[in-house]
Protein backbone atom coordinates (compact mmCIF):
# COMPACT_ATOMS: atom_id res chain seq x y z
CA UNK A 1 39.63 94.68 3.63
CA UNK A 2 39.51 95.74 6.85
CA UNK A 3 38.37 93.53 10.27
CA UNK A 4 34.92 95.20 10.43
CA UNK A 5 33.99 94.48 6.75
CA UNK A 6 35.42 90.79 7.28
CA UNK A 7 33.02 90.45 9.58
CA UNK A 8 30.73 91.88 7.99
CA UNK A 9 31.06 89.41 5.26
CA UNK A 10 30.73 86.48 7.73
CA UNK A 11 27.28 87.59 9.13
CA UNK A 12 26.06 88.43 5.92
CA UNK A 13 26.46 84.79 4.38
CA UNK A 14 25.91 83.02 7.81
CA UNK A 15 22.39 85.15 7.41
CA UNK A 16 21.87 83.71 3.76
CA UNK A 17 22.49 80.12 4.92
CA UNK A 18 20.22 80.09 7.28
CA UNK A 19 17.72 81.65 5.40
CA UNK A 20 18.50 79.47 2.37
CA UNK A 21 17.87 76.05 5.08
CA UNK A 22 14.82 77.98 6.52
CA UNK A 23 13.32 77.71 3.52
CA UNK A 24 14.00 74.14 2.45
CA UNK A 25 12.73 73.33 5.61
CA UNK A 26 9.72 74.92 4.73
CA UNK A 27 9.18 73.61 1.14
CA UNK A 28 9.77 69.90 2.18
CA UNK A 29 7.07 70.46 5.10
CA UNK A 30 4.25 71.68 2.70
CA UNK A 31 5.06 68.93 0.09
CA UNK A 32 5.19 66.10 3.35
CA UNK A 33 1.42 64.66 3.37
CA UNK A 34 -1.13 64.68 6.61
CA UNK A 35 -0.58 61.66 9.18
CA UNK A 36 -3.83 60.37 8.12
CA UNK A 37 -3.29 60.10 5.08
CA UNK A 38 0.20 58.29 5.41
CA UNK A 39 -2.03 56.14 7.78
CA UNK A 40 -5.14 55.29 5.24
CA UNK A 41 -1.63 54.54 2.91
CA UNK A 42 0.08 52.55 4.71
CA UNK A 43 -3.23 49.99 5.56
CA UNK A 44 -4.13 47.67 2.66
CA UNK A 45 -8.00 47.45 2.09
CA UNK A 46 -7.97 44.27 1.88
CA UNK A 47 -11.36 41.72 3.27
CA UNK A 48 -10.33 39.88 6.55
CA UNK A 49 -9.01 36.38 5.96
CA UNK A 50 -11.45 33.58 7.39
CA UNK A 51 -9.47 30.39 7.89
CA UNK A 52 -11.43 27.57 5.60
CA UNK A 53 -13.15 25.20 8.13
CA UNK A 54 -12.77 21.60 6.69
CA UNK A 55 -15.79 18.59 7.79
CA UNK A 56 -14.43 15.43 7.88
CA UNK A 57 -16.09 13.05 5.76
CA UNK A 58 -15.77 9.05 5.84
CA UNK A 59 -14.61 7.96 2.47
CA UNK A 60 -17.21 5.62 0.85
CA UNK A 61 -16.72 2.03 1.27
CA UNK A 62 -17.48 0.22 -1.98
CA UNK A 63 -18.41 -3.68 -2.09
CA UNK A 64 -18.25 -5.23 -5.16
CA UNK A 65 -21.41 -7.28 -6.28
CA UNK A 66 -20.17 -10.77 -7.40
CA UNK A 67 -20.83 -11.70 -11.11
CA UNK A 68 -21.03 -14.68 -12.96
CA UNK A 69 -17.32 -16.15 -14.17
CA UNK A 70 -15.89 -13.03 -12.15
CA UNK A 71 -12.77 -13.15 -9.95
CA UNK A 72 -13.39 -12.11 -6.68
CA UNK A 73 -10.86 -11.15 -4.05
CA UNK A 74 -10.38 -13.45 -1.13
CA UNK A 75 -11.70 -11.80 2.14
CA UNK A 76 -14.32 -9.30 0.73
CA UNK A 77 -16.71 -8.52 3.52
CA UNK A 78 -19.96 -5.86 4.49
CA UNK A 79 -18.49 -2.58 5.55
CA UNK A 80 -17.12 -2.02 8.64
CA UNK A 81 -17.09 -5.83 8.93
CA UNK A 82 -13.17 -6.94 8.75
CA UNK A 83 -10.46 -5.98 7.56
CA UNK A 84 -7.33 -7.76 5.80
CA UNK A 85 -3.91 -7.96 7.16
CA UNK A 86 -0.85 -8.75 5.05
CA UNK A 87 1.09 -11.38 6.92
CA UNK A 88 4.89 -9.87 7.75
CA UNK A 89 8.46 -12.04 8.54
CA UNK A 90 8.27 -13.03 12.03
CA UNK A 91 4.20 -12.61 12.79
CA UNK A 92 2.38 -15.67 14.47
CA UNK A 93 -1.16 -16.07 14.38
CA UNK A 94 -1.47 -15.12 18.39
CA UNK A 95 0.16 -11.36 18.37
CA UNK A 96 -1.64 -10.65 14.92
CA UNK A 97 -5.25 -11.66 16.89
CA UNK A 98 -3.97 -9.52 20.12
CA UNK A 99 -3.16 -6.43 17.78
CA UNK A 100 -6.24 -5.96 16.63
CA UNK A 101 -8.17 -7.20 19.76
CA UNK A 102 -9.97 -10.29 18.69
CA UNK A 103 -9.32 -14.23 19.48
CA UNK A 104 -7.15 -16.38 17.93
CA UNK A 105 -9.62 -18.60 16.81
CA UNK A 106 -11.90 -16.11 15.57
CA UNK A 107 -9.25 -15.36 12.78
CA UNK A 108 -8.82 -18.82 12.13
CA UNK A 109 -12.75 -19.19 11.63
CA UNK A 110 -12.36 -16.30 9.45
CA UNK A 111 -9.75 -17.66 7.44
CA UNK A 112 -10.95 -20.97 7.18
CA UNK A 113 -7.16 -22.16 8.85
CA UNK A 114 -6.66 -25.26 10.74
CA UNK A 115 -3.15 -25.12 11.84
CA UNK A 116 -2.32 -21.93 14.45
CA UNK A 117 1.11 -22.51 13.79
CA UNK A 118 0.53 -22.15 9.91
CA UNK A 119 1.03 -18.19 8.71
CA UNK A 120 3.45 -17.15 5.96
CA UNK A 121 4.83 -13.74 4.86
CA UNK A 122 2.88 -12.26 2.40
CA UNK A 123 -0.37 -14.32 3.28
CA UNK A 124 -3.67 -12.61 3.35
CA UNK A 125 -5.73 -12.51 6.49
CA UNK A 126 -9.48 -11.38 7.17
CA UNK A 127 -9.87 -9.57 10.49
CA UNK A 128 -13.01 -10.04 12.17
CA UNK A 129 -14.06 -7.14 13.68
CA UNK A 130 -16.59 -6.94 16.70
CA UNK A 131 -19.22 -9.45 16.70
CA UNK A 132 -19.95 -9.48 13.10
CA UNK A 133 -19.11 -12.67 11.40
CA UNK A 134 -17.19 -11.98 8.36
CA UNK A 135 -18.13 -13.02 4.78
CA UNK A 136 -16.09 -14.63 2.71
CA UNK A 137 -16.15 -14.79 -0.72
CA UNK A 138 -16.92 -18.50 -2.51
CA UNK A 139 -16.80 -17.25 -6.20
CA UNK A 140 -14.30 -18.90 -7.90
CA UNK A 141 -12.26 -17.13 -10.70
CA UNK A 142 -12.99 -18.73 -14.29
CA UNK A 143 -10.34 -20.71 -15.67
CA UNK A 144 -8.59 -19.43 -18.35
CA UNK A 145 -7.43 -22.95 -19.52
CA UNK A 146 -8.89 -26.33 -18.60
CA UNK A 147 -5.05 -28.14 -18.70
CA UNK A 148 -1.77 -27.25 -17.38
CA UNK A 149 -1.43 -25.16 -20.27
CA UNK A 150 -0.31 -21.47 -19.38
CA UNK A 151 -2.13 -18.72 -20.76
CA UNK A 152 -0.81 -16.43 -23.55
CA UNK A 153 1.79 -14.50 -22.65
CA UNK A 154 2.38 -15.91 -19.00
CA UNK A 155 4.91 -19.27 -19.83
CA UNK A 156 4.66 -20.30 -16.15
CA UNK A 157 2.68 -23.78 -15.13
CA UNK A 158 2.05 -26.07 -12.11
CA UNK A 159 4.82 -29.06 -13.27
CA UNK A 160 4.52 -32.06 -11.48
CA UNK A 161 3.85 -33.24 -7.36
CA UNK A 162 6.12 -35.28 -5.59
CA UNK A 163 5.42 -37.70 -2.06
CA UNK A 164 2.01 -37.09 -2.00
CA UNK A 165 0.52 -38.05 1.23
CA UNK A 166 3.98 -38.06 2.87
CA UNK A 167 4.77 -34.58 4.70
CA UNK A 168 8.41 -34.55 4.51
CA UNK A 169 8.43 -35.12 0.88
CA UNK A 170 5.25 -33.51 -0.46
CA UNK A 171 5.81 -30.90 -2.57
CA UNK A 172 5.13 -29.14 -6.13
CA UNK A 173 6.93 -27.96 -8.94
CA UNK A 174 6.03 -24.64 -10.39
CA UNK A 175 8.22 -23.92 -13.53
CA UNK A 176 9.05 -21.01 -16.16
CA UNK A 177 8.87 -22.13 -19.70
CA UNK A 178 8.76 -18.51 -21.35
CA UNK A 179 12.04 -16.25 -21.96
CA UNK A 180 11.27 -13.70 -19.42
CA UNK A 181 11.72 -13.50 -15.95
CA UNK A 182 8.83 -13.68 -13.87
CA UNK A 183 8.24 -12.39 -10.94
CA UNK A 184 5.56 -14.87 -8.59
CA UNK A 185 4.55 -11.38 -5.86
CA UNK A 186 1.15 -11.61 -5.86
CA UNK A 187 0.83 -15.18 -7.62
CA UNK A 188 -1.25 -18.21 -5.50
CA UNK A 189 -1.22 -21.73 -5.74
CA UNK A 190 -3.81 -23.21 -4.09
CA UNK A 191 -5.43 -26.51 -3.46
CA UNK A 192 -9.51 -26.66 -5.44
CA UNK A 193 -12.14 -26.75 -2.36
CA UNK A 194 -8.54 -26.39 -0.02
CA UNK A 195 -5.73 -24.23 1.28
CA UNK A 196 -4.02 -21.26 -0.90
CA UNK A 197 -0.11 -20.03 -0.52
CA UNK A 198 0.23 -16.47 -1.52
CA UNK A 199 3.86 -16.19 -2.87
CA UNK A 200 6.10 -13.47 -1.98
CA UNK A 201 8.30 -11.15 -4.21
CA UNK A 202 10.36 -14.15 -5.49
CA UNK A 203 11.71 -14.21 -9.35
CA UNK A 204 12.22 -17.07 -11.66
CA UNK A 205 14.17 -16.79 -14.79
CA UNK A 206 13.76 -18.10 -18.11
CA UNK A 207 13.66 -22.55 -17.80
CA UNK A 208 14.27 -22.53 -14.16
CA UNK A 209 11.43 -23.19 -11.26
CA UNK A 210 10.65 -23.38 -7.30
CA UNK A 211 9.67 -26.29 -5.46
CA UNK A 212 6.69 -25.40 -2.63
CA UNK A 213 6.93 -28.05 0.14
CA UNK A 214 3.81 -28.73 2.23
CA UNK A 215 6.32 -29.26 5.53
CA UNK A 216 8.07 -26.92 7.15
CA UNK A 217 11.55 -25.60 6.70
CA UNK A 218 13.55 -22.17 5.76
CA UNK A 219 12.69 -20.65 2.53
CA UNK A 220 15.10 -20.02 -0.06
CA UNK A 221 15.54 -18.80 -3.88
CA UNK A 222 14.29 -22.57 -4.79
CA UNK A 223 12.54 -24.04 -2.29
CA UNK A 224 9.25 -22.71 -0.34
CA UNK A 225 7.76 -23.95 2.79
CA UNK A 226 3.83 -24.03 3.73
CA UNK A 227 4.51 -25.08 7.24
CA UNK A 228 1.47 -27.26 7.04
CA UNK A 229 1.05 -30.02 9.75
CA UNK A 230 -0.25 -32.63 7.77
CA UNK A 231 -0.07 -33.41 3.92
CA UNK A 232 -2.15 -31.46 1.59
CA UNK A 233 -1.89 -33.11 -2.13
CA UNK A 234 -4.18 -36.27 -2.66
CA UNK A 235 -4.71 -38.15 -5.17
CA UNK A 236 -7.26 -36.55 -7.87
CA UNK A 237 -6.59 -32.93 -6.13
CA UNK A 238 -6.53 -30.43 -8.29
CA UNK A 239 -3.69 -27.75 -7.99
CA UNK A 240 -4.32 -24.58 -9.84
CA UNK A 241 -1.82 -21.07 -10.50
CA UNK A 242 -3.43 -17.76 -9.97
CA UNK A 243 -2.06 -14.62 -11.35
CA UNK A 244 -2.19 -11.30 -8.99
CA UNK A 245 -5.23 -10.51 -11.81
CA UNK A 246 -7.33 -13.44 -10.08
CA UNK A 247 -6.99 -15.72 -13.60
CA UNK A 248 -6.13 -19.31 -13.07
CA UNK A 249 -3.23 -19.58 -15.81
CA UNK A 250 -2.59 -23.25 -14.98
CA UNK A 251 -3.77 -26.34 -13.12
CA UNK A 252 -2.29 -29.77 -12.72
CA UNK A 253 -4.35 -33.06 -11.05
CA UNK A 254 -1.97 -35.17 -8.47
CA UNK A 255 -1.68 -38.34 -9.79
């Protein structure tokens, strides 16, 4: 083969090729689909999201109506009224009043407190708010028992007092007679027609017990303090042992 029919050769398949990519070019154009309709495609039909608009709306304040031999929670008040505060370590009576913008003797009132210097951790207070005077609840809870016996179940009692009338040694003896331990968060001792203490999240185990003193002093595992200023426990007062439920479970007269 000669130079001229090489060459010949050459254009001949150089001539095919392009041809050949001519008409793949062509094919994959016809198959390739309008702009508009790659367009109308590509765009879901889909309804335009609205963002959900939300009304706030004051939860309902319920106030429950008081019935006859029914426990009802110290510090209930008319809506909008007060407000209760749970006593933490290291709160006095003054910066709890300034928090929420009201006098120091206005919670006291509230309260039914004599002693300013008298708040404990874990104690209940009733806020007053503006000039409403708040309403506080004199239904007592109906006894369970009419003794020192403990209710079923419960195996804790008021004991025995000690130094009544005499500050630095007034005090009383709660005690666990059941096999469990028992934890007293919640629980209130509290003087009939007199002052309560709320106790905090302290346990006592099966035959052992906790001594609450009227004075003042450091709390420990055994021994309580109601930082009271004068004594509390007379003779012929009634002490009685509240569960969290509101059910006296035990009472005990000073002798």
């Amino acid at each position: 083969m000669n130079r001229r029919q090489l060459a010949l050769v050459i254009i001949l398949n150089a001539l095919i090729s392009l041809t050949i990519a001519v008409a793949v070019v062509w094919v994959v154009e016809q198959r390739r689909p309008d702009p508009e309709v790659l367009a109308a495609l590509a765009t879901p039909l889909t309804a335009p999201v609205i963002a959900p608009t939300f009304t706030s709306t004051p939860a309902a304040i319920v106030t429950p109506q008081s019935a006859p031999n029914a426990a009802t929670p110290e510090g209930t008040a008319a809506a909008g009224a007060e407000e209760v505060y749970i006593v933490q370590a290291g709160d006095s009576l003054l910066a709890i009043a300034g928090r929420y913008g009201v006098t120091m003797q206005a919670v006291m009132d509230a309260n039914n407190l004599t002693n300013p210097d008298f708040v404990f951790s874990g104690q209940r207070l009733v806020i007053p708010r503006g000039d409403v005077q708040p309403i506080v609840s004199t239904v007592q809870p109906a006894p369970l028992v009419a003794t020192n016996t403990p209710a079923a179940g419960e195996g804790i009692r008021v004991a025995s007092f000690t130094g009544n009338g005499i500050l630095s040694n007034e005090s009383v003896q709660i005690a666990n007679d059941s096999d469990l331990v028992i934890n007293l968060q919640g629980w209130r001792l509290e003087k009939e027609n007199g002052p309560s203490y709320l106790f905090g999240g302290i346990s006592l185990f099966p035959g052992s017990g906790v001594v609450l003193y009227t004075g003042s002093g450091a709390d420990t595992s055994v021994a309580l303090y109601c930082n009271q200023a004068a004594p509390v426990w007379q003779t012929g007062s009634v002490a009685r042992l509240v569960n969290p439920q509101g059910q006296e479970v035990s009472r005990l007269t000073a002798p």
